[in-house]
Protein backbone atom coordinates (compact mmCIF):
# COMPACT_ATOMS: atom_id res chain seq x y z
CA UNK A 1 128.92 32.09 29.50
CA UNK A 2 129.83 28.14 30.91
CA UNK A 3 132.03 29.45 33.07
CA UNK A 4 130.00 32.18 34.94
CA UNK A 5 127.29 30.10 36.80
CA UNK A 6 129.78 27.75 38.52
CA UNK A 7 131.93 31.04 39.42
CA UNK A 8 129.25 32.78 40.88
CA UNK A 9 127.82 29.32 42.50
CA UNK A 10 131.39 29.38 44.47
CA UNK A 11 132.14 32.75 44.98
CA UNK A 12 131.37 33.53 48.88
CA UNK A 13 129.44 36.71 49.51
CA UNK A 14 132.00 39.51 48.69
CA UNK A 15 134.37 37.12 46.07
CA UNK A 16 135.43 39.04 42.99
CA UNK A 17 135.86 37.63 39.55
CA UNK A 18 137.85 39.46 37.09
CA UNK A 19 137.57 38.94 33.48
CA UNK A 20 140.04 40.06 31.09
CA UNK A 21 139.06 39.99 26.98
CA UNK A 22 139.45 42.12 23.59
CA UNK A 23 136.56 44.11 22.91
CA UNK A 24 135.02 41.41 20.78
CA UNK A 25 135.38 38.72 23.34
CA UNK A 26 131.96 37.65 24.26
CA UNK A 27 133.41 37.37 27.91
CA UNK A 28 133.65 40.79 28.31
CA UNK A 29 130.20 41.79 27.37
CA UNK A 30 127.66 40.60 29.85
CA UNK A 31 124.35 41.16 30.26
CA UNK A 32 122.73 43.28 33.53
CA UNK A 33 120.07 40.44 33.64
CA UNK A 34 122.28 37.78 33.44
CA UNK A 35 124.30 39.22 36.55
CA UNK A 36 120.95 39.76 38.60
CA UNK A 37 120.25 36.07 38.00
CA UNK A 38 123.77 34.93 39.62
CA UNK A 39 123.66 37.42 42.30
CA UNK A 40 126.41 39.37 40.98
CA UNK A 41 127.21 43.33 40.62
CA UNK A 42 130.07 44.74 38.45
CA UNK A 43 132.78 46.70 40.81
CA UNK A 44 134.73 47.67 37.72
CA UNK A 45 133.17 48.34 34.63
CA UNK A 46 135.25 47.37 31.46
CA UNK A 47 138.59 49.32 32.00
CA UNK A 48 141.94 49.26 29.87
CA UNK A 49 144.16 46.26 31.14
CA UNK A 50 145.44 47.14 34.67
CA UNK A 51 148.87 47.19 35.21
CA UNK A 52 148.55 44.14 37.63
CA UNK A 53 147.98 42.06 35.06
CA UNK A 54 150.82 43.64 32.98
CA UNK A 55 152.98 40.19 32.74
CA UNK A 56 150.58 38.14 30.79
CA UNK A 57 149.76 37.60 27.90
CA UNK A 58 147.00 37.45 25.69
CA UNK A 59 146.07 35.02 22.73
CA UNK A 60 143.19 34.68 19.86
CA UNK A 61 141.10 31.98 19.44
CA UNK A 62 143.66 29.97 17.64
CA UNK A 63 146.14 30.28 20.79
CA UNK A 64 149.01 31.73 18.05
CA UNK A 65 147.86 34.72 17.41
CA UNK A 66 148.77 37.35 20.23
CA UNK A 67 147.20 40.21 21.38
CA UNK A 68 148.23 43.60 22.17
CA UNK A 69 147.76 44.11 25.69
CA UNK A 70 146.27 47.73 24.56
CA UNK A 71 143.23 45.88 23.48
CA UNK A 72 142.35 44.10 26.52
CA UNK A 73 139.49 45.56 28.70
CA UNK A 74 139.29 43.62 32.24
CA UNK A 75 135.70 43.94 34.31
CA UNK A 76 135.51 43.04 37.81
CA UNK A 77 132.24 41.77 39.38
CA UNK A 78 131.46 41.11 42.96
CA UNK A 79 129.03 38.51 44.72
CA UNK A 80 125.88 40.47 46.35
CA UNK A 81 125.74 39.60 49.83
């Protein structure tokens, strides 16, 4: 989670961040304590890919291998405030 404390350290009160991963994508699974520490609350718990997001695309590890968009779950959090 490297990315989520500097996210949440420059979200203003009300920012969003939405994260997009495959089920197995640490990213996608975090913990309620973890979010209580930054000062964040999930909006959108993990959902199937939302059609907004439609036009991207999605890549393993090795940036080769794609992945279905059908296995992409995208949460939404929100900074308390």
């Amino acid at each position: 989670m490297d990315y989520l404390p500097e996210a949440a350290r420059v979200l203003k009160p009300g920012g969003q961040i939405t994260i997009s991963g495959s089920r197995n994508n640490k990213y996608t699974k975090i913990k309620a304590s973890l979010l209580d520490e930054l000062g964040l609350e999930v909006v959108e718990r993990p959902i199937p890919l939302p059609e907004r997001f439609s036009q991207y695309k999605f890549f393993q590890v090795d940036g080769i291998t794609e992945v279905g968009r059908e296995k992409i779950l995208t949460t939404t959090l929100r900074k308390k405030g």
